[in-house]
Protein backbone atom coordinates (compact mmCIF):
# COMPACT_ATOMS: atom_id res chain seq x y z
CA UNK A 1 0.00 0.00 0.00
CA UNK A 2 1.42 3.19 -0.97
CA UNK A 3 1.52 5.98 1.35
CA UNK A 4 0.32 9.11 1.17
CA UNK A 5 2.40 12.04 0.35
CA UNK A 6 1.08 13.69 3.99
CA UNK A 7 2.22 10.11 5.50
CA UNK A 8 5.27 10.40 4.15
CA UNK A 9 8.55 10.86 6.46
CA UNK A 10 9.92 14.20 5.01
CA UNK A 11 13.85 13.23 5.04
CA UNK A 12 14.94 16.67 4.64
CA UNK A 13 13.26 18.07 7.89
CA UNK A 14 14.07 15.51 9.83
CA UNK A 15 18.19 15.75 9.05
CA UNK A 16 17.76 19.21 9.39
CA UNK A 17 15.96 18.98 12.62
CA UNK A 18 18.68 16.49 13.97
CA UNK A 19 21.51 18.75 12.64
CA UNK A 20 20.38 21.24 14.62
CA UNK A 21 19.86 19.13 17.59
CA UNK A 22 16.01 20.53 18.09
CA UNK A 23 13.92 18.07 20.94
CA UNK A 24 15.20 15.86 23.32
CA UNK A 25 17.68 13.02 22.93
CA UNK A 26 14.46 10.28 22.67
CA UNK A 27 13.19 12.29 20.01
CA UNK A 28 16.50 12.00 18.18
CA UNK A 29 15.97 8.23 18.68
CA UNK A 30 12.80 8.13 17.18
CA UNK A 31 13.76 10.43 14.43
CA UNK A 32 16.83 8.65 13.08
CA UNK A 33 15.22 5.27 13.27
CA UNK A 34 12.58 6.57 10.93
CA UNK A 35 15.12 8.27 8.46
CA UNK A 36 16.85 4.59 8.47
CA UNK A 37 13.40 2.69 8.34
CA UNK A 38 13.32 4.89 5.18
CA UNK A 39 16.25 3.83 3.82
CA UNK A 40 19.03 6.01 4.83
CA UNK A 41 21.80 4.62 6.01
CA UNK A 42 23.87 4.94 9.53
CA UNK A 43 26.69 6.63 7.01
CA UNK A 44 24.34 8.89 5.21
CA UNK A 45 22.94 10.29 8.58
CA UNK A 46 26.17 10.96 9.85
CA UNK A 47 27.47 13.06 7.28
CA UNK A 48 24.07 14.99 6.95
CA UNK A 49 23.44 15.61 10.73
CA UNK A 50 27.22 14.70 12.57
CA UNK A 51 25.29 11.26 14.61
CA UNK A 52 27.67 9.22 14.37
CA UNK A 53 26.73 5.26 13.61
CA UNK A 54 27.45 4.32 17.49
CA UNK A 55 26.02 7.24 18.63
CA UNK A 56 22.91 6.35 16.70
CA UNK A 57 22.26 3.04 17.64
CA UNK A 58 22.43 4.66 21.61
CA UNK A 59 19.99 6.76 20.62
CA UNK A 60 17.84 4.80 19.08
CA UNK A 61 17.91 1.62 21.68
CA UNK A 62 18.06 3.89 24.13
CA UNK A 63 14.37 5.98 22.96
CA UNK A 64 12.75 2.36 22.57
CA UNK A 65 14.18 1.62 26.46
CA UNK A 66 12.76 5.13 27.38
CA UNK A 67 9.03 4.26 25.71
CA UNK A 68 9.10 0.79 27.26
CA UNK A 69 9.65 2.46 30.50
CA UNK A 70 6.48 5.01 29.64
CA UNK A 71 4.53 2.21 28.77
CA UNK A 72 5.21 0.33 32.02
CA UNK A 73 4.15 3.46 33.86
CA UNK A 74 7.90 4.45 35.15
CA UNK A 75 7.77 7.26 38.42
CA UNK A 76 7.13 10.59 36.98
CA UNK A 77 11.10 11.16 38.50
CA UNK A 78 12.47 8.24 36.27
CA UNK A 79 10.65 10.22 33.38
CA UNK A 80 11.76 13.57 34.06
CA UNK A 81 15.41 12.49 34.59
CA UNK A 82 15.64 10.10 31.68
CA UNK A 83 13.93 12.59 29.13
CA UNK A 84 16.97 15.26 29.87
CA UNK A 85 19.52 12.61 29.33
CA UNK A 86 20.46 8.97 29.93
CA UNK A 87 20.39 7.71 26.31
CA UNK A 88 23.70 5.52 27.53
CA UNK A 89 22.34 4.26 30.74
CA UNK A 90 19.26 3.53 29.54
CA UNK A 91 20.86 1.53 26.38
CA UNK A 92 22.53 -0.49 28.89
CA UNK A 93 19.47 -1.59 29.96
CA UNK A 94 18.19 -3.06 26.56
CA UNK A 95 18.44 -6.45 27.55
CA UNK A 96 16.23 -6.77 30.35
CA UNK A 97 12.53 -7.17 30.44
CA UNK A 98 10.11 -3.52 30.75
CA UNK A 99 9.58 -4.71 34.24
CA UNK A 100 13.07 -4.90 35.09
CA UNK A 101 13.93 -1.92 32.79
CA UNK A 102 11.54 -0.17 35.64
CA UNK A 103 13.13 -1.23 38.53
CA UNK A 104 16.56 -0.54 37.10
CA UNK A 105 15.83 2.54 36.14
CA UNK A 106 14.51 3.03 39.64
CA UNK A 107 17.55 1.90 41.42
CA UNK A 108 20.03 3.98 38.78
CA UNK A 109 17.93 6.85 39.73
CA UNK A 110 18.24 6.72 43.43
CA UNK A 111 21.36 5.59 43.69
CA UNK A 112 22.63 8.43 40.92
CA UNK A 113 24.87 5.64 39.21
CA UNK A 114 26.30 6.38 35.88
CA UNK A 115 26.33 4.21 32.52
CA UNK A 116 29.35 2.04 33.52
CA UNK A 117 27.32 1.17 36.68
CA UNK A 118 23.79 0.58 34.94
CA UNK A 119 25.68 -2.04 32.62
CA UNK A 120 27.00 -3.87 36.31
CA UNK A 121 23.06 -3.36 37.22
CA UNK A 122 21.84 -4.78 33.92
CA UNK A 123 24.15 -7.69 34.31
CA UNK A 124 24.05 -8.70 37.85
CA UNK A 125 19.80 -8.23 36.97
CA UNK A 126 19.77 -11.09 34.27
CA UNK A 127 22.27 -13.41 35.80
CA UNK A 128 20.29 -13.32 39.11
CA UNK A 129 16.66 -13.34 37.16
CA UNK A 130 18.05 -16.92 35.32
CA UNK A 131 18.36 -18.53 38.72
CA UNK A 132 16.11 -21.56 39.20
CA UNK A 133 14.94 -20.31 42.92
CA UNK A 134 15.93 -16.97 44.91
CA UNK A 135 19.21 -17.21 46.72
CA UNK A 136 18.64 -17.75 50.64
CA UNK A 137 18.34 -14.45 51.91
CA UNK A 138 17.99 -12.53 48.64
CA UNK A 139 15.06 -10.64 47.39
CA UNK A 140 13.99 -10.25 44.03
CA UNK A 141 15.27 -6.43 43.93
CA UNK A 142 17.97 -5.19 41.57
CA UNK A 143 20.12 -3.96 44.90
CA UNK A 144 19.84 -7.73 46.07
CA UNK A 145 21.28 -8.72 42.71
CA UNK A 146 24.05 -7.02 42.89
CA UNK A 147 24.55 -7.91 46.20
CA UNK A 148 24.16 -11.89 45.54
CA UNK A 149 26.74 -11.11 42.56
CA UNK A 150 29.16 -9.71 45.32
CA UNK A 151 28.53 -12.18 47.94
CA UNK A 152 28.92 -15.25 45.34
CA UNK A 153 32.62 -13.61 44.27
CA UNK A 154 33.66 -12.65 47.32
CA UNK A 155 33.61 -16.20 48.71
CA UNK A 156 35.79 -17.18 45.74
CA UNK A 157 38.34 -14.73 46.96
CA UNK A 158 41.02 -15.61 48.98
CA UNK A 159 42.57 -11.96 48.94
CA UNK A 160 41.46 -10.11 51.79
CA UNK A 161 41.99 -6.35 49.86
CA UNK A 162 39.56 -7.68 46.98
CA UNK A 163 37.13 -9.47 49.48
CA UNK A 164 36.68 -6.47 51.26
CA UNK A 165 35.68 -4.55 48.16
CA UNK A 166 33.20 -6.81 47.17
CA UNK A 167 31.84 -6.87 50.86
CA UNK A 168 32.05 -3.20 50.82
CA UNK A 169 30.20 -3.03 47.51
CA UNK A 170 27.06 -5.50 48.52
CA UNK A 171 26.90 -3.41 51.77
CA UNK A 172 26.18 -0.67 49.77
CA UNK A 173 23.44 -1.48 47.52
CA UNK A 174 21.37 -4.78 49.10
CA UNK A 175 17.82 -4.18 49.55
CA UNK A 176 17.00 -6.01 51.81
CA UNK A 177 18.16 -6.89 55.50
CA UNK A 178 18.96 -10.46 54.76
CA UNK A 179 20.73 -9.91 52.23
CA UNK A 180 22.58 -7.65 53.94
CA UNK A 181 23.09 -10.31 57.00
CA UNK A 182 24.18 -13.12 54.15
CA UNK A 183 27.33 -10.35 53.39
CA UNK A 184 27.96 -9.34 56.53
CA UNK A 185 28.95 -13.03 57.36
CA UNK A 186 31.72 -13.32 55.02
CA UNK A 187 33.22 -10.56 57.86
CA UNK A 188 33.81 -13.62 60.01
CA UNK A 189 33.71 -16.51 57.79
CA UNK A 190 36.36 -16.88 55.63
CA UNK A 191 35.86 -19.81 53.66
CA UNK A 192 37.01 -19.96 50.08
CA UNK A 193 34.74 -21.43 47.68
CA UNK A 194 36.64 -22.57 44.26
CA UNK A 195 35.15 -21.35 41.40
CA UNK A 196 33.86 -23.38 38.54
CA UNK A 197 35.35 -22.49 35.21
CA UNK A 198 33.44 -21.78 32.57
CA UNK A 199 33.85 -23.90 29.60
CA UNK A 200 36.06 -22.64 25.85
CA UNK A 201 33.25 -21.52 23.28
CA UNK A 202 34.08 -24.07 20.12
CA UNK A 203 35.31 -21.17 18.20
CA UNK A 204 36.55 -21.85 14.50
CA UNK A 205 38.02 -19.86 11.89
CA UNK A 206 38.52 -21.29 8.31
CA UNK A 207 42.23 -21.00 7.46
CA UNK A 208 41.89 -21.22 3.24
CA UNK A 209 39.86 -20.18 0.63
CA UNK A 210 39.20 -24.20 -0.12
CA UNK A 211 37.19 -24.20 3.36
CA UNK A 212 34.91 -21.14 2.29
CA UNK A 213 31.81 -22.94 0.54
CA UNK A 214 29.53 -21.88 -2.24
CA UNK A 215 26.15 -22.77 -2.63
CA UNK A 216 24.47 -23.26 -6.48
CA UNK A 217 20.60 -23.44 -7.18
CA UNK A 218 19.97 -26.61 -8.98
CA UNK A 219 17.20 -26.34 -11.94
CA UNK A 220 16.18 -29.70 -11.73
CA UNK A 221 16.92 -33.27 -13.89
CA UNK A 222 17.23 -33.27 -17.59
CA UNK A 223 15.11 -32.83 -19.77
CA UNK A 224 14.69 -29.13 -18.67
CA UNK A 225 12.91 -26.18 -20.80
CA UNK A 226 15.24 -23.15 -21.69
CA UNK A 227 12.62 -20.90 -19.73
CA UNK A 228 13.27 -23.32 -16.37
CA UNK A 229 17.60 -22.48 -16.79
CA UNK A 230 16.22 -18.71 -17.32
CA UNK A 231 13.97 -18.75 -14.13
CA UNK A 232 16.37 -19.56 -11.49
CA UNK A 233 17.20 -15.98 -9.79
CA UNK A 234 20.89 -15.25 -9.26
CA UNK A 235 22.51 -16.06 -6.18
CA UNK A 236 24.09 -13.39 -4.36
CA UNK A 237 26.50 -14.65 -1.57
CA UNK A 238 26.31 -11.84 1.47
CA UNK A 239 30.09 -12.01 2.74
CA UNK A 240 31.60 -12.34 5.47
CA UNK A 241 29.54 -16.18 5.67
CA UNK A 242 28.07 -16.37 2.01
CA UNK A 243 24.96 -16.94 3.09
CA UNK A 244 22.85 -16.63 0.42
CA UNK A 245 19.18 -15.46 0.24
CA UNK A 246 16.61 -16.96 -2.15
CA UNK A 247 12.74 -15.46 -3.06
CA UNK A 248 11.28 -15.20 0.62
CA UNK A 249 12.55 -15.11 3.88
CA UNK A 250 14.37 -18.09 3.77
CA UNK A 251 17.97 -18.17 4.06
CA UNK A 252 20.46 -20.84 3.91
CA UNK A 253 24.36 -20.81 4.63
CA UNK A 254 26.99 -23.91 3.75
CA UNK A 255 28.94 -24.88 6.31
CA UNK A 256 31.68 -27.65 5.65
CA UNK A 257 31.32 -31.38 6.92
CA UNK A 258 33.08 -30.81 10.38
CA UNK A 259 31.98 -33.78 13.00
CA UNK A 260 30.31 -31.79 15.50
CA UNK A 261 28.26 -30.21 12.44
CA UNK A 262 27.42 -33.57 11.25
CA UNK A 263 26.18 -34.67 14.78
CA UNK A 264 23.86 -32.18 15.51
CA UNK A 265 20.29 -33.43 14.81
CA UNK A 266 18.35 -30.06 14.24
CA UNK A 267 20.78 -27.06 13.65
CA UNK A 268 19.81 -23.50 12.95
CA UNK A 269 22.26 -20.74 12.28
CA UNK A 270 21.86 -17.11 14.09
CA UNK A 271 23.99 -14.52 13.56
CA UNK A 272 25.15 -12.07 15.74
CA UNK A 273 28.40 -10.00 16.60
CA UNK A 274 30.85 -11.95 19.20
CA UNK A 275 30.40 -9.45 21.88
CA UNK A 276 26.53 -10.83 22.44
CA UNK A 277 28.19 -14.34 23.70
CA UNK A 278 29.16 -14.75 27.07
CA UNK A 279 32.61 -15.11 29.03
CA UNK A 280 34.00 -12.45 25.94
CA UNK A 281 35.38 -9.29 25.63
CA UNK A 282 33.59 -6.11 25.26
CA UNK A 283 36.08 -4.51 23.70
CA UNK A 284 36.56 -5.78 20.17
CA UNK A 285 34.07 -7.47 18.64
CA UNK A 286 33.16 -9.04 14.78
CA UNK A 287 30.82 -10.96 13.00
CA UNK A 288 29.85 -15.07 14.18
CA UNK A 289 27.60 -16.81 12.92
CA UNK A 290 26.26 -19.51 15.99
CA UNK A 291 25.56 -22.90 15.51
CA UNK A 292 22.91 -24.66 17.61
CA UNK A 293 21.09 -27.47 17.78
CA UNK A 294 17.29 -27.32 18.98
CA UNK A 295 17.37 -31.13 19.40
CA UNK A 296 19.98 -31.01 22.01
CA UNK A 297 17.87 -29.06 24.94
CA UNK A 298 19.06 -30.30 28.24
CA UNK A 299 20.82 -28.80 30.61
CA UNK A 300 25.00 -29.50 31.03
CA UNK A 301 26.84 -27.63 32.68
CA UNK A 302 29.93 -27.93 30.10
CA UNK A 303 27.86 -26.50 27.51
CA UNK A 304 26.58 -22.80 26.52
CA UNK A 305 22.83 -22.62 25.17
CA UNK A 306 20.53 -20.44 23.18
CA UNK A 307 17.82 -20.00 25.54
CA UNK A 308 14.34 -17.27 25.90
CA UNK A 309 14.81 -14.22 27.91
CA UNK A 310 11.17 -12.90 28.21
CA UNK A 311 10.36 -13.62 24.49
CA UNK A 312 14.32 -12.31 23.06
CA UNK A 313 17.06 -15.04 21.75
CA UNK A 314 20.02 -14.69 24.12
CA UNK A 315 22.76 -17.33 24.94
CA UNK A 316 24.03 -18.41 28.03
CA UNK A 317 26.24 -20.45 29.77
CA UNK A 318 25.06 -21.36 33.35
CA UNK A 319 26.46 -22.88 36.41
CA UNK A 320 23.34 -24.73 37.69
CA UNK A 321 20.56 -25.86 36.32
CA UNK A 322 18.37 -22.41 34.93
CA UNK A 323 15.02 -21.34 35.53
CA UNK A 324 14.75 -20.45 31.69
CA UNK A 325 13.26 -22.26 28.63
CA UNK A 326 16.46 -23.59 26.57
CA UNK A 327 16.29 -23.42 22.67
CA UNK A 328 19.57 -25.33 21.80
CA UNK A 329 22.48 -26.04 22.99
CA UNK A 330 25.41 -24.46 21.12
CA UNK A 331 27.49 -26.55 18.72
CA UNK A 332 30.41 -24.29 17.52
CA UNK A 333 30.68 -20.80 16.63
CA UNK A 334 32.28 -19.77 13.24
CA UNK A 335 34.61 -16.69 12.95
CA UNK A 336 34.70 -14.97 9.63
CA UNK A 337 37.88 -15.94 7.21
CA UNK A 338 40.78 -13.52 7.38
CA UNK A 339 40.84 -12.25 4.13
CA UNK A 340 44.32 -9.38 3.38
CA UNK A 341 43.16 -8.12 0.34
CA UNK A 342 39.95 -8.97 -1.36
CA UNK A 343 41.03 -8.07 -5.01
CA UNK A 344 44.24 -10.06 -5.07
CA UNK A 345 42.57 -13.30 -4.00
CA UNK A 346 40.28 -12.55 -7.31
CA UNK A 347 43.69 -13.60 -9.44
CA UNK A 348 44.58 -16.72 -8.95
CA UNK A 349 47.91 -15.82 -11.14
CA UNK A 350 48.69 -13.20 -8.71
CA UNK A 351 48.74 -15.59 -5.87
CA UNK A 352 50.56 -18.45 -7.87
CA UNK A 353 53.73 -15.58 -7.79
């Protein structure tokens, strides 16, 4: 259905009006998620307006945090303070549920804590909200989460200076008066529990262009018409895993014949960038594509899963047993081939020298 020219985003307004900075930071949100809904890209909104692509994606997760938080009928306070700014604190936030998004908005509010300290809040929040039952002693409060996260490290410390801290730090922001009793025991009990390490995520690169797959449309068996040969639509490989798209929304990727490929019973392939997975780090970050098989849905603790948080695809790796529904348990994870120059691997003479 084709809109009407007074439904009709006017692109030219809107960069302007973002150039210029004019409404709040939500506003900007909402605005550049239109102009890309449009079809402008992250590149062509930067050098029309000066967003950068980072900055937009803040802006824009962080105005659909700020309307869940309307819609869940947030304090007036958490309203006020979050339309004036936040767009980084409340992006941290992204991940949790509207409820939680309330209460952590709450708790960041009170306790003034800045975007650094809404991520710990965020965190601490979803790890304590996959627990089968509540922690003795804790309450389902996002100051009790980040309490139980302190209390469950600091009794795998056997360093007195970093014990403290955590102590310290649970002290401070528990909710409730058991769980402030739970950390206030670790003052006389000293008791080191090991920790469990988390298992290596089956990470594989591909090492030659031999391992890199292609994937052709077959027409059918012979005899064929010349009108069948003419119907099949091009493929178009979409680098960095050549997966390739057909008439739809059906997608299919090639992987090679590796054993633990072969064994799964029911995979799927999600993509995502490597900073989503857990036990990683934050700090750089590239394209995977996930393997995971939805046959394979019991718990082990030597495994990481896909699993549903509140309706959302997340992965996980978890110490006991979860209170969450599990989607697949994850098979290996496939790094994109380190390619030095895309041209020269084109001539196959070139490379022969």
């Amino acid at each position: 259905m084709t809109e009407s020219p007074s439904n009709q985003l006017d692109i030219e307004a809107t960069l302007t009006s973002l150039r210029q900075k004019q409404g709040s930071w939500v506003e900007w949100g909402q605005a550049i998620a239109q102009l890309q809904k449009a079809g402008q890209t992250p590149q062509q909104i930067f050098e029309a307006t000066g967003f950068e692509p980072v900055q937009q994606n803040q802006v824009i997760v962080g105005a659909q945090v700020y309307t869940s938080l309307e819609k869940t009928n947030a304090s007036e306070a958490v309203r006020s303070r979050f339309t004036q700014k936040g767009s980084d604190i409340l992006y941290e936030l992204r991940l949790l549920n509207n409820a939680e998004r309330v209460a952590a908005a709450e708790f960041i509010l009170a306790h003034n804590l800045d975007a650094d300290m809404a991520k710990e809040v965020a965190r601490d929040m979803k790890e304590f909200s996959r627990l089968r039952n509540l922690p003795e002693g804790f309450a389902d409060r996002p100051g009790d989460a980040i309490a139980y996260q302190c209390w469950r490290l600091a009794r795998q410390k056997s360093d007195l200076q970093e014990r403290s801290r955590l102590i310290a730090k649970g002290l401070r922001f528990a909710d409730s008066d058991t769980a402030r009793q739970k950390i206030e025991q670790l003052l006389v009990d000293f008791t080191v529990v090991p920790k469990r390490p988390a298992p290596t995520i089956p990470f594989y690169r591909p090492d030659s262009e031999d391992q890199l797959p292609r994937l052709i449309p077959v027409v059918g068996e012979m005899p064929l018409k010349s009108a069948e040969v003419q119907a099949v639509p091009i493929v178009e490989a979409v680098e960095p895993f050549r997966i390739v798209k057909f008439a739809g929304e059906q997608a299919w990727v090639a992987l090679p014949g590796w054993q633990t490929v072969r064994s799964a019973e029911d995979p799927i392939a999600i993509l995502c960038q490597s900073d989503r997975l857990p036990n990683q780090s934050a700090t750089t970050s590239e394209p995977v594509l996930v393997i995971a098989d939805r046959h394979a849905r019991e718990w082990d603790v030597n495994s990481y899963f896909v699993y549903d948080a509140a309706g959302e695809v997340d992965f996980g790796w978890f110490e006991t047993q979860p209170d969450v529904k599990l989607l697949g348990k994850i098979v290996v994870v496939v790094r994109p081939k380190h390619i030095i120059d895309e041209e020269l691997t084109k001539d196959s003479w070139q490379i022969d020298e």
